[in-house]
N, C-alpha and C. Protein backbone atom coordinates (compact mmCIF):
# COMPACT_ATOMS: atom_id res chain seq x y z
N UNK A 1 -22.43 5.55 2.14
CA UNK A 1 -22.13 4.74 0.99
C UNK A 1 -23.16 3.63 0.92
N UNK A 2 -24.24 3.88 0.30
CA UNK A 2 -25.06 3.14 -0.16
C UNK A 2 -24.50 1.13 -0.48
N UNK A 3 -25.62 0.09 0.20
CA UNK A 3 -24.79 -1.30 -0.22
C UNK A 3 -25.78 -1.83 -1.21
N UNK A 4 -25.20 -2.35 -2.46
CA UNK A 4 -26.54 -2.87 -3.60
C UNK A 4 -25.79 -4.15 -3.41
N UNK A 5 -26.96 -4.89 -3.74
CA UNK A 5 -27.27 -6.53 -4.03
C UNK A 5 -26.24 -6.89 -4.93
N UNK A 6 -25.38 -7.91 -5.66
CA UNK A 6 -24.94 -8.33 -6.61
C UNK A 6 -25.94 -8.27 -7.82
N UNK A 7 -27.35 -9.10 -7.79
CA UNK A 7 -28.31 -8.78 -8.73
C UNK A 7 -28.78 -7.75 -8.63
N UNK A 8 -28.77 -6.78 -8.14
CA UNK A 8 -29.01 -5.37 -8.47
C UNK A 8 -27.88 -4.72 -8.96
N UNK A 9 -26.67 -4.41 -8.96
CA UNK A 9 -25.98 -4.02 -9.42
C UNK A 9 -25.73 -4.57 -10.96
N UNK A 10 -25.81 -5.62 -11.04
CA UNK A 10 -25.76 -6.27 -12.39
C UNK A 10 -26.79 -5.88 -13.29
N UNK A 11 -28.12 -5.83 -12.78
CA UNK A 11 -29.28 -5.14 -13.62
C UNK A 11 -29.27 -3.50 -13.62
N UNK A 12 -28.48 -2.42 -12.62
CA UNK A 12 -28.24 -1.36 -12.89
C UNK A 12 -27.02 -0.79 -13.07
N UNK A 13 -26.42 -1.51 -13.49
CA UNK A 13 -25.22 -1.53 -14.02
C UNK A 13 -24.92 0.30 -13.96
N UNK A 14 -25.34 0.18 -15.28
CA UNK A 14 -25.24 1.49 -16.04
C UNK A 14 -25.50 3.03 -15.14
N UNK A 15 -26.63 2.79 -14.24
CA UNK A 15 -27.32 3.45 -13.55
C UNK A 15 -26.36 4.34 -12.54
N UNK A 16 -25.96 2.83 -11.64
CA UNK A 16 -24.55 2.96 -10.84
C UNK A 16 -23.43 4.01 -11.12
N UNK A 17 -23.05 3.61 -12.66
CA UNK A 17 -21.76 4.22 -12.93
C UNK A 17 -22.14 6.08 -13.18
N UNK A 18 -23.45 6.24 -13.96
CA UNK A 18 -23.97 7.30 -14.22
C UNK A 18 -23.87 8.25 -12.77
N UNK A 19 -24.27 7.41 -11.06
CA UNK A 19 -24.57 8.20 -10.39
C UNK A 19 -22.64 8.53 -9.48
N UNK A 20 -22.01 7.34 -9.66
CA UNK A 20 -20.84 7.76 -9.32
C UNK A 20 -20.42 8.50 -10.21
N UNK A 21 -20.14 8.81 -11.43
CA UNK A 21 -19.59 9.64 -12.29
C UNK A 21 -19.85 11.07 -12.29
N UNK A 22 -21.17 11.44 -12.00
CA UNK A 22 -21.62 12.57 -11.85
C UNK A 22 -21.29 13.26 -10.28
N UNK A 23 -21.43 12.36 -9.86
CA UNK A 23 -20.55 12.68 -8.05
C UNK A 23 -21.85 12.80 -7.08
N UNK A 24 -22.98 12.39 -7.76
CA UNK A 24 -24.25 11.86 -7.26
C UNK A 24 -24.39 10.67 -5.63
N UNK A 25 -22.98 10.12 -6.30
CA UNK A 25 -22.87 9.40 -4.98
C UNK A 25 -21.48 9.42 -5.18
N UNK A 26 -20.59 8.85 -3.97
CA UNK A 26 -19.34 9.02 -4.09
C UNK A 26 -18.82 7.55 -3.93
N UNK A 27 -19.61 6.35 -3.57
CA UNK A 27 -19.25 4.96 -4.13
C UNK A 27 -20.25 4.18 -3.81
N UNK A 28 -20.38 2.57 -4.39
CA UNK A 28 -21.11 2.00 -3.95
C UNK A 28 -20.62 0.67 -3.58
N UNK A 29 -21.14 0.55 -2.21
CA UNK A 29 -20.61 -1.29 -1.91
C UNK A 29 -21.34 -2.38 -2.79
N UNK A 30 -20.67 -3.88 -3.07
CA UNK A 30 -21.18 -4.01 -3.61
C UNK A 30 -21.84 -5.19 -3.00
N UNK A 31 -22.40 -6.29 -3.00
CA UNK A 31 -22.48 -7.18 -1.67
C UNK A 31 -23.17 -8.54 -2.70
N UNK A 32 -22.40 -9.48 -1.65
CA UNK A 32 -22.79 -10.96 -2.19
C UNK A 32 -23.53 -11.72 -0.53
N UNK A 33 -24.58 -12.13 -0.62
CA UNK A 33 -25.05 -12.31 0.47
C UNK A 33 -25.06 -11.57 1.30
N UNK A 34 -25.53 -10.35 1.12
CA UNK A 34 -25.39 -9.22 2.40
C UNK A 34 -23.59 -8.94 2.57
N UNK A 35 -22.68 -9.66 2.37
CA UNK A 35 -21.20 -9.89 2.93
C UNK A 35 -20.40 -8.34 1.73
N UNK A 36 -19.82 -7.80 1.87
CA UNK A 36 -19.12 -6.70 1.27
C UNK A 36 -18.26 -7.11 0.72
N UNK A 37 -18.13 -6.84 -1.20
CA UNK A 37 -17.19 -7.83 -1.91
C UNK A 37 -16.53 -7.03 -2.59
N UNK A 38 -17.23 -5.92 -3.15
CA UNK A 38 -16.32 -4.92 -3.95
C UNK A 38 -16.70 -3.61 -4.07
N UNK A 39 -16.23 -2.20 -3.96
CA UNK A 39 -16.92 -1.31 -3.82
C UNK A 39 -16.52 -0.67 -5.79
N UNK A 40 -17.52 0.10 -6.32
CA UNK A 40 -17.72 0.80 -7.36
C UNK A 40 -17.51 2.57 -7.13
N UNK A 41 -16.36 2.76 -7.49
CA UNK A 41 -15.56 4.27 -7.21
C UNK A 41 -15.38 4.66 -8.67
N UNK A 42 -15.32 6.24 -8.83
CA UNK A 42 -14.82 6.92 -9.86
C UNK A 42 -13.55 6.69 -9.75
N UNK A 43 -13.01 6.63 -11.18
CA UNK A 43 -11.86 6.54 -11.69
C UNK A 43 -11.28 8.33 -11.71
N UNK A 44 -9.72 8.06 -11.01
CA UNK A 44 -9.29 9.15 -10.93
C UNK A 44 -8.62 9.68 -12.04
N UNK A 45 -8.94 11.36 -12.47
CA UNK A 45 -8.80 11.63 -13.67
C UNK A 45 -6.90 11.33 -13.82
N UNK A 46 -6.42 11.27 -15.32
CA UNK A 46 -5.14 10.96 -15.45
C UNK A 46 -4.54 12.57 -15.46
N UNK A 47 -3.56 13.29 -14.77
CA UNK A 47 -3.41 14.49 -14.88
C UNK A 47 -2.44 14.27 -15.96
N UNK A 48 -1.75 15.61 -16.27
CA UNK A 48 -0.95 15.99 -17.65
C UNK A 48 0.19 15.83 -16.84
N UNK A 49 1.30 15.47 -17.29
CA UNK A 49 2.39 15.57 -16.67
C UNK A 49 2.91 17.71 -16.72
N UNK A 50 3.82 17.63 -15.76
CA UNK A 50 3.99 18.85 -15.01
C UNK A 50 5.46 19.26 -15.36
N UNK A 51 5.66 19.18 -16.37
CA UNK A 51 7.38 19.75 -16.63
C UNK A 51 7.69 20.80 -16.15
N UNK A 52 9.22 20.72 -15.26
CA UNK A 52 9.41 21.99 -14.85
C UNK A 52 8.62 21.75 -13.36
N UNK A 53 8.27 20.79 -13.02
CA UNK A 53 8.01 20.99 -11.57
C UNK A 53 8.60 21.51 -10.77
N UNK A 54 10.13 20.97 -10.38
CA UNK A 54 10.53 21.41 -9.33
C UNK A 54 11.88 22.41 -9.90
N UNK A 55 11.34 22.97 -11.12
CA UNK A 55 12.51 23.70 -11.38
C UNK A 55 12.66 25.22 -10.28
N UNK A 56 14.18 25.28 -9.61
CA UNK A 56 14.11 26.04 -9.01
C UNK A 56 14.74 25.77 -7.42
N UNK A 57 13.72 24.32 -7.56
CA UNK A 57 13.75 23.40 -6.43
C UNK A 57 15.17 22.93 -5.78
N UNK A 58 15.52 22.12 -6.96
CA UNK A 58 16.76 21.43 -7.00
C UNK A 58 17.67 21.57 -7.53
N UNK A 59 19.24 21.48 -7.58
CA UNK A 59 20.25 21.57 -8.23
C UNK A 59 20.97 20.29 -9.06
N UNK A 60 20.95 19.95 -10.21
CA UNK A 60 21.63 19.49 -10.98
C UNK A 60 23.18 19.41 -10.53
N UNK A 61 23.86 18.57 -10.41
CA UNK A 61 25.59 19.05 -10.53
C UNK A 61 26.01 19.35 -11.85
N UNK A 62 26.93 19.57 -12.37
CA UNK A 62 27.24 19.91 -13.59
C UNK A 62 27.97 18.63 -14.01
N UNK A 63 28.39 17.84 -13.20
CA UNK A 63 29.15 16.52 -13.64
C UNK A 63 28.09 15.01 -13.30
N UNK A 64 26.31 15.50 -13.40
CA UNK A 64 26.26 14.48 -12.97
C UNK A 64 26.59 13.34 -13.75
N UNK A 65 26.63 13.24 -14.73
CA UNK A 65 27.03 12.18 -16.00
C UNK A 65 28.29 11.38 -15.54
N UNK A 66 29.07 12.17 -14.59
CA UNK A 66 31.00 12.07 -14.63
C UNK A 66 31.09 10.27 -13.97
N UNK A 67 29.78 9.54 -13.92
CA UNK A 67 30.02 8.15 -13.61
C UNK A 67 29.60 7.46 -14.52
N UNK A 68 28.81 7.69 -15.59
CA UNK A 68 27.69 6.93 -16.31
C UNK A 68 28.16 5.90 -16.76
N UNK A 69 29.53 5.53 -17.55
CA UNK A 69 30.41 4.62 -18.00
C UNK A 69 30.49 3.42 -16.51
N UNK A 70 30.61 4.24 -15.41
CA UNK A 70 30.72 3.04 -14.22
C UNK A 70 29.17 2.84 -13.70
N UNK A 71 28.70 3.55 -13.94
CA UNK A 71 26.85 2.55 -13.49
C UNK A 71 26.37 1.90 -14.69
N UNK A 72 26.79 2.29 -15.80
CA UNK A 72 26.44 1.25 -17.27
C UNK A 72 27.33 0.04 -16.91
N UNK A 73 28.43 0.33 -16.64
CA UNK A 73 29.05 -1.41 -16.13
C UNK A 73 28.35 -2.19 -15.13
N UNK A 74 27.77 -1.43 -14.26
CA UNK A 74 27.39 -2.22 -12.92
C UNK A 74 25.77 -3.03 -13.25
N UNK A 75 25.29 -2.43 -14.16
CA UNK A 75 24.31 -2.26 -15.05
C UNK A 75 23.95 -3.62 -15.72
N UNK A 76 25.27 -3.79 -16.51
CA UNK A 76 25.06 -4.81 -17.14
C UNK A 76 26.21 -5.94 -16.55
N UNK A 77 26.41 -6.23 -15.41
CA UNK A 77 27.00 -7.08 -14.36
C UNK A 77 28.50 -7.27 -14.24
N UNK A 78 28.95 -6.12 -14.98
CA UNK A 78 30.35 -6.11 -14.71
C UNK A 78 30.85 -5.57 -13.84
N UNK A 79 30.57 -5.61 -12.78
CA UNK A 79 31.03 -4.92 -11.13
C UNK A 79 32.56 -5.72 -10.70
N UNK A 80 32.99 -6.42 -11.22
CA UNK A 80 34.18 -7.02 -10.38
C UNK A 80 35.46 -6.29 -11.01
């Protein structure tokens, strides 16, 4: 993992992001006085959500609802 200057990173800004993005490099430190301040990583892609994941997995009860009236009370602070 390559360490760039603060003024180098600031003047290759662009450069940087081009070579992490492409997977050219896989991050860069970033450094203020030689000292390690922030590293520059690809952003991880956002996946699609997965409906039906664990269908199969798990069982539903058929009554799970059969409290909802008593966790909506507890809910909104009527527990006594």
């Amino acid at each position: 993992m390559p360490t760039v200057n603060m003024h180098d990173a600031k003047s290759r800004l662009s450069k940087l992001v081009a070579a992490v993005r492409s997977g050219a490099e896989r991050e860069f430190v970033i450094a203020i006085n030689g000292t390690p301040a922030a590293r520059l990583v690809p952003v991880a892609a956002n996946p699609k959500p997965r409906w039906g994941l664990l269908k199969g997995k798990i069982q539903v009860p058929d009554d799970i609802d059969g409290n909802a009236a008593e966790v909506a009370r507890l809910f909104e602070g009527n527990g006594d």
